[in-house]
C-alpha atoms as a PDB file:
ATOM      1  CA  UNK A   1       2.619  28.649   0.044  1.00  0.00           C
ATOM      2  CA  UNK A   2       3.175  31.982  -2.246  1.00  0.00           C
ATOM      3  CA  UNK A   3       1.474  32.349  -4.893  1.00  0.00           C
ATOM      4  CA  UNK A   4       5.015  32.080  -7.353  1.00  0.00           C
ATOM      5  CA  UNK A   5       5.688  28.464  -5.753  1.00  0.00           C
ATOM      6  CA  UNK A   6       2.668  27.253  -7.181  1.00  0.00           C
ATOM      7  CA  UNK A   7       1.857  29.154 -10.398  1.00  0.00           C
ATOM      8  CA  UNK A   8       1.994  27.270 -13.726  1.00  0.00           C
ATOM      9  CA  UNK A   9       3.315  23.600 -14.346  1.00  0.00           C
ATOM     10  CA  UNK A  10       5.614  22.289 -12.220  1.00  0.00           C
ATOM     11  CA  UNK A  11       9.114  22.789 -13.511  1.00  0.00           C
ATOM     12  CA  UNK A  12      11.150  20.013 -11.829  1.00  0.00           C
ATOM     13  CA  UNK A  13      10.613  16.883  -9.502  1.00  0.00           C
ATOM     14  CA  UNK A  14      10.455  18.661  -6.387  1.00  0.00           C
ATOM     15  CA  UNK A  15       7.554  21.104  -7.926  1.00  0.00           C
ATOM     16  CA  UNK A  16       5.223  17.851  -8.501  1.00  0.00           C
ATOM     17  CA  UNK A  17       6.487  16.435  -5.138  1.00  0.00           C
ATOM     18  CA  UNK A  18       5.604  19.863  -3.516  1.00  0.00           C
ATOM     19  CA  UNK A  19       2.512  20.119  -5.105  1.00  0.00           C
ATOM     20  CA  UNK A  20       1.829  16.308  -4.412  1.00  0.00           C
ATOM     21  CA  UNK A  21       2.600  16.760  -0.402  1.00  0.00           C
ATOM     22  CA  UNK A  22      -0.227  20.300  -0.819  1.00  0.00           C
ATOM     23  CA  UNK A  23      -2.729  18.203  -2.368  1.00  0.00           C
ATOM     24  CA  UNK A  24      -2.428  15.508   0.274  1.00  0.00           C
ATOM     25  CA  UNK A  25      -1.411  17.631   3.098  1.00  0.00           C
ATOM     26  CA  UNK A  26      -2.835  20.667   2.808  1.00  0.00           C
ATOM     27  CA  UNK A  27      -2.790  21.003   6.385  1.00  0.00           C
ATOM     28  CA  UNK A  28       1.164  21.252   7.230  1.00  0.00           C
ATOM     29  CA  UNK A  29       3.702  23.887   5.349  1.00  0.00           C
ATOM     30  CA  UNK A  30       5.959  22.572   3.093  1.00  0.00           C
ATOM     31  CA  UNK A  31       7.935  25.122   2.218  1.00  0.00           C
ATOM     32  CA  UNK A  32      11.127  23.690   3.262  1.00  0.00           C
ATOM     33  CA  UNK A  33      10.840  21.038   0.493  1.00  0.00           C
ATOM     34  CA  UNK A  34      11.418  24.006  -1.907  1.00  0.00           C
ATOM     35  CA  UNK A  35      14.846  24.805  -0.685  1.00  0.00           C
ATOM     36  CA  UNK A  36      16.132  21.529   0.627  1.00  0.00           C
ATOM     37  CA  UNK A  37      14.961  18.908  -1.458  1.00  0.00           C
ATOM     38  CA  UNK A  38      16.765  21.217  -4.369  1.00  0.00           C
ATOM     39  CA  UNK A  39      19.888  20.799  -1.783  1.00  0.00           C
ATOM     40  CA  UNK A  40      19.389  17.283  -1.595  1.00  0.00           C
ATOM     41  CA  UNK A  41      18.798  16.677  -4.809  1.00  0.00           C
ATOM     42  CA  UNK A  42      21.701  18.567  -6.604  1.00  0.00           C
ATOM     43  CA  UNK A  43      23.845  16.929  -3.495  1.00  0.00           C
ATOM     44  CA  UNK A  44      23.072  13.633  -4.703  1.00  0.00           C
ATOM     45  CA  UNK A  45      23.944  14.638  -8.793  1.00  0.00           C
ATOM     46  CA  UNK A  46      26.962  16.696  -7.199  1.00  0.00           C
ATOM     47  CA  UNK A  47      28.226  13.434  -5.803  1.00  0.00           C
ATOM     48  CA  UNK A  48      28.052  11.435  -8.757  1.00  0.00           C
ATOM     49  CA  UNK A  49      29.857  13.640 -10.721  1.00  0.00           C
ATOM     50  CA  UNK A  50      32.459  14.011  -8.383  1.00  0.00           C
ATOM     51  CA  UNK A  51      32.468   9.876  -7.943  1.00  0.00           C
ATOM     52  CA  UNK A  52      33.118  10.224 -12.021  1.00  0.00           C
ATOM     53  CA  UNK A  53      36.176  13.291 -12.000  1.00  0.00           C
ATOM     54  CA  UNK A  54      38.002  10.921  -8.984  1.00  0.00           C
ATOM     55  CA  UNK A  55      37.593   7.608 -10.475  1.00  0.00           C
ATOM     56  CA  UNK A  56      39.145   8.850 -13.634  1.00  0.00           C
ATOM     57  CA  UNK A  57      41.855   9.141 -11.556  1.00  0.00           C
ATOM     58  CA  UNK A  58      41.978   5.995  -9.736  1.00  0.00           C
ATOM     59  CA  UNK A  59      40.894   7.688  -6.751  1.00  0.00           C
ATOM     60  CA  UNK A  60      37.997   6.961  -4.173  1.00  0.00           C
ATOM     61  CA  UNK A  61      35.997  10.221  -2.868  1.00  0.00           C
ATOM     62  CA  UNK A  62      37.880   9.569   0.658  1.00  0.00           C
ATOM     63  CA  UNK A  63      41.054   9.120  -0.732  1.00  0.00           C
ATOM     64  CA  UNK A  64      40.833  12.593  -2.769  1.00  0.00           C
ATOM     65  CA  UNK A  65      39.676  13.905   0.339  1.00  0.00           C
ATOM     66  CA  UNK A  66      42.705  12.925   2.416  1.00  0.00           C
ATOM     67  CA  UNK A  67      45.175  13.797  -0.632  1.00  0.00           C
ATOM     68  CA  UNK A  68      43.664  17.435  -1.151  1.00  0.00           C
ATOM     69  CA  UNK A  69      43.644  17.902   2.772  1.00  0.00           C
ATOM     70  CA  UNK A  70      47.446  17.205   1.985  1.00  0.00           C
ATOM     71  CA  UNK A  71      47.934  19.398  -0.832  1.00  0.00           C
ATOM     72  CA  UNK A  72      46.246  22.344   0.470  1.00  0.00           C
ATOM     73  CA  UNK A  73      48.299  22.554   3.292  1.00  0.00           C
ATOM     74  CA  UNK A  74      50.963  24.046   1.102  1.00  0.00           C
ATOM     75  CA  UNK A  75      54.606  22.329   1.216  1.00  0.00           C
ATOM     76  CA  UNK A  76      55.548  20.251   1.911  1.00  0.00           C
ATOM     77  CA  UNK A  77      52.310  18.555   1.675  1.00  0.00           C
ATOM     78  CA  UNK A  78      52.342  17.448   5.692  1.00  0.00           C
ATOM     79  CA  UNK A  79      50.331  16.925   8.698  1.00  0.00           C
ATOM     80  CA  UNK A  80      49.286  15.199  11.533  1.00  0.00           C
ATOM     81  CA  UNK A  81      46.872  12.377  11.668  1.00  0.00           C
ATOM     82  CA  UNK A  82      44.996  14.856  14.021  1.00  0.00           C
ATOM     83  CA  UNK A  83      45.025  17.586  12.122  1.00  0.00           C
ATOM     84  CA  UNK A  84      43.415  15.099   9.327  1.00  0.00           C
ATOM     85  CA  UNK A  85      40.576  13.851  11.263  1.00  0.00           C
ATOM     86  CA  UNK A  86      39.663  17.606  11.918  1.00  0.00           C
ATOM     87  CA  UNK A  87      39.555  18.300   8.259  1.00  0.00           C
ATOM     88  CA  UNK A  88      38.246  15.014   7.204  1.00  0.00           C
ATOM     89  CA  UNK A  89      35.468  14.528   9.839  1.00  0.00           C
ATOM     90  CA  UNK A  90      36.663  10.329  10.276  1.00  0.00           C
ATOM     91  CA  UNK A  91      37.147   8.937  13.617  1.00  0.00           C
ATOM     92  CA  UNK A  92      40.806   7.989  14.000  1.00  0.00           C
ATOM     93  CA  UNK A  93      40.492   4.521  13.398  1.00  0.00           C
ATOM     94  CA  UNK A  94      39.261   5.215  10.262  1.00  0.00           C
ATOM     95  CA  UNK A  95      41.928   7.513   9.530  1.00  0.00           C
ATOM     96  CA  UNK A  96      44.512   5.637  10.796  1.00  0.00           C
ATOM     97  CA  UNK A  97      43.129   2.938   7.838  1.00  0.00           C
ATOM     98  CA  UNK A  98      42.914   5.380   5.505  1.00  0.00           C
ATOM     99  CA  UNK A  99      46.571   6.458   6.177  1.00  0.00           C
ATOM    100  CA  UNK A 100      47.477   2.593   5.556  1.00  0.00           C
ATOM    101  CA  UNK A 101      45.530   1.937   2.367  1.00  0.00           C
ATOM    102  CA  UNK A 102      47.190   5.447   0.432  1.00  0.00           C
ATOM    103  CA  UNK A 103      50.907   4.573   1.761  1.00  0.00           C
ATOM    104  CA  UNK A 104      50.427   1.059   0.304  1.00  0.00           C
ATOM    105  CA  UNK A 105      49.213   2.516  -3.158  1.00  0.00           C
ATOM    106  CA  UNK A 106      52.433   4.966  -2.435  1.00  0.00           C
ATOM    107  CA  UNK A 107      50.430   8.057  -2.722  1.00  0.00           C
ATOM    108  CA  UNK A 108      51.308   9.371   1.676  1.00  0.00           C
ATOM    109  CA  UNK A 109      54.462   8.267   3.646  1.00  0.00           C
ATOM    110  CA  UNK A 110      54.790   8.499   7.106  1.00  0.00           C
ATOM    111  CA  UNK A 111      57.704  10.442   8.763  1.00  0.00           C
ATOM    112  CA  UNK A 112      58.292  11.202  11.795  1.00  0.00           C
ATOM    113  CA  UNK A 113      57.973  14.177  13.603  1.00  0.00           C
ATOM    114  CA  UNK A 114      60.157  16.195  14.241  1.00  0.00           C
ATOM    115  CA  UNK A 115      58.851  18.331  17.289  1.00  0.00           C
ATOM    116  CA  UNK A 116      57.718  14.903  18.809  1.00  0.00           C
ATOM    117  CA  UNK A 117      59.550  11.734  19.063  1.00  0.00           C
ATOM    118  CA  UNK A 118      56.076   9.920  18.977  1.00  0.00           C
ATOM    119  CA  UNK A 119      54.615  11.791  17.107  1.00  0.00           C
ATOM    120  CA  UNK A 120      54.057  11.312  12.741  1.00  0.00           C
ATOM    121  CA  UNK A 121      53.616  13.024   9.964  1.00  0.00           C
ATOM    122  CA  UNK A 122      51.584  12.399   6.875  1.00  0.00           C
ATOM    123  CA  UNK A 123      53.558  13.445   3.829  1.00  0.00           C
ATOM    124  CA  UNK A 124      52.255  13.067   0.358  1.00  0.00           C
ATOM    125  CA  UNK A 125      54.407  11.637  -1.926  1.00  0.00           C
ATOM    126  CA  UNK A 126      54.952  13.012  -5.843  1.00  0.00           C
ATOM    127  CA  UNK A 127      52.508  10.413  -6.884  1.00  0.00           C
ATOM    128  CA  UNK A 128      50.074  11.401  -5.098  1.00  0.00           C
ATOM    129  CA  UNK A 129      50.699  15.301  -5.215  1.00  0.00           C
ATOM    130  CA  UNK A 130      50.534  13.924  -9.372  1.00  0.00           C
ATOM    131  CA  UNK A 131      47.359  12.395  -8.642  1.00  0.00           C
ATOM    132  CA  UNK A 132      45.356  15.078  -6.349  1.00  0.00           C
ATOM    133  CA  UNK A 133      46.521  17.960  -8.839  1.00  0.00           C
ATOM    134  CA  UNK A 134      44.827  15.725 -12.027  1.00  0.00           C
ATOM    135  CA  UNK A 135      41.909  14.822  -9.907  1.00  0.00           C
ATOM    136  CA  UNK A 136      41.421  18.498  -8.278  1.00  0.00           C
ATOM    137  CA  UNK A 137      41.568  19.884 -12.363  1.00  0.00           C
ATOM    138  CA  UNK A 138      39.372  17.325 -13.493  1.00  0.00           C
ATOM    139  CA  UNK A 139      36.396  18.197 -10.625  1.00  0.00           C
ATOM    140  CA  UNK A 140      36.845  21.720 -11.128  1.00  0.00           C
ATOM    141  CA  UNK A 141      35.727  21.151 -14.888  1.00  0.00           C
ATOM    142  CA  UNK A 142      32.996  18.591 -14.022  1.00  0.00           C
ATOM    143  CA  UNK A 143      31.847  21.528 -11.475  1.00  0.00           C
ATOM    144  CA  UNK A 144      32.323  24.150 -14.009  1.00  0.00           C
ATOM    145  CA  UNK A 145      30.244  21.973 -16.361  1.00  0.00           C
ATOM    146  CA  UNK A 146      27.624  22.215 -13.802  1.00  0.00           C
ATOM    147  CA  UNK A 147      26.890  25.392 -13.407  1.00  0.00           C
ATOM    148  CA  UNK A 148      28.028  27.058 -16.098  1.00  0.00           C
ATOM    149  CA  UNK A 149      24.883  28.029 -17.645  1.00  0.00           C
ATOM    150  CA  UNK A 150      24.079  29.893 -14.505  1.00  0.00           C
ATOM    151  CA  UNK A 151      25.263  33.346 -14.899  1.00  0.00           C
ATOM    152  CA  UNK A 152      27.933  34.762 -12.899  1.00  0.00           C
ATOM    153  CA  UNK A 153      25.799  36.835 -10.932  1.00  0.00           C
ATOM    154  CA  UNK A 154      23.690  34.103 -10.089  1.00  0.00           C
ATOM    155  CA  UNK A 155      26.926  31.892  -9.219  1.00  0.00           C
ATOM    156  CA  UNK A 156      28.105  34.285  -6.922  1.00  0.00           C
ATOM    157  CA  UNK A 157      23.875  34.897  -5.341  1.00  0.00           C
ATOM    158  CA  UNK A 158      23.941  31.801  -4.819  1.00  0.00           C
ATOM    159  CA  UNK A 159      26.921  30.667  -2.887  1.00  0.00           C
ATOM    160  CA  UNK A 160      26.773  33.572  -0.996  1.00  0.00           C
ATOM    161  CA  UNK A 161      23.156  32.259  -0.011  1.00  0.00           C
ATOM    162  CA  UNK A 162      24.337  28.916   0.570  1.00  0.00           C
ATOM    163  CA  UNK A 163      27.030  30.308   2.856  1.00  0.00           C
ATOM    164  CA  UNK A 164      24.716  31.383   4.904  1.00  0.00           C
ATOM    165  CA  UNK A 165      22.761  28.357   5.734  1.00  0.00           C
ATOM    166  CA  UNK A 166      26.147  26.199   6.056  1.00  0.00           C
ATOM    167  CA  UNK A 167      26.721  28.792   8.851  1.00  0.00           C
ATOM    168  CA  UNK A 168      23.720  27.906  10.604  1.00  0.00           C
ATOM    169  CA  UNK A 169      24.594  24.307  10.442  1.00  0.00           C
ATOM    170  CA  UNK A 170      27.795  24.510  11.445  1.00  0.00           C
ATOM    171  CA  UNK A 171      27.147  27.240  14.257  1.00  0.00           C
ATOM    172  CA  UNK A 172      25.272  24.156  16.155  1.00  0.00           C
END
């Protein structure tokens, strides 16, 4: 390990787990505990905080999910139960449940399509457009929050090195 990895105190959890794993494995490289237990950890507070910003809301993480897949697709707030489970990642079962659960709470509708007689759409309603816009300005201050002692330069280092491993996740 470099010498700056292990010089001094440890300054967070993963330091004394790092230098824990050394001591006890001295024989492997852990390294990679530097980088992506940070990931994991921050992942985990990430989540919390984002559990906090929806629920303020009335909202589950999934159901902001499906809502701000909605609103980002720009007026007037449609799409296609396919094109959700590409940008939500769900099987369509689960989608198709998910599609249920926010038209009973009166947040979607469906309609139907209008280039396919079979076919629906997914429409958010102004309730939920209401709710997704309060939710989505509510994270973006919890995520401000965050990171806002960082400064900007280091914002912008790191998401631009983040980028960059995403990419080799999502190349495979």
């Amino acid at each position: 390990m470099a010498e700056s990895d292990t010089a001094g105190p440890p300054r967070d959890e993963v330091d004394r787990i790092v230098l824990a794993w050394q001591r006890e494995r001295p024989d492997l490289d852990v390294r990679p505990l530097t980088v992506l237990s940070r990931v994991s950890r921050l992942a985990r507070h990430l989540d919390l905080a984002r559990r906090g910003a929806f629920a303020r809301h009335g909202l589950e993480t999934w159901e902001f999910d499906v809502l701000a897949a909605l609103r980002r697709a720009g007026e007037p707030y449609r799409l296609s139960p396919g094109a959700l489970l590409t940008q939500t990642l769900v099987t369509s079962g689960t989608m198709t449940n998910r599609i249920d659960r926010l038209a009973e709470q009166g947040l979607v509708e469906r309609q139907p399509s209008p280039d396919d007689r079979r076919g629906v759409l997914v429409t958010l309603t102004p309730a939920g457009l209401q709710r997704v816009d309060e939710a989505f300005a509510d994270l973006l201050d919890v995520e401000r929050g965050l990171i806002g002692e960082l400064p900007e330069a280091d914002r912008e280092r790191l998401a631009a090195l983040l980028r960059d491993v995403l990419t080799l996740f999502d190349a495979s």
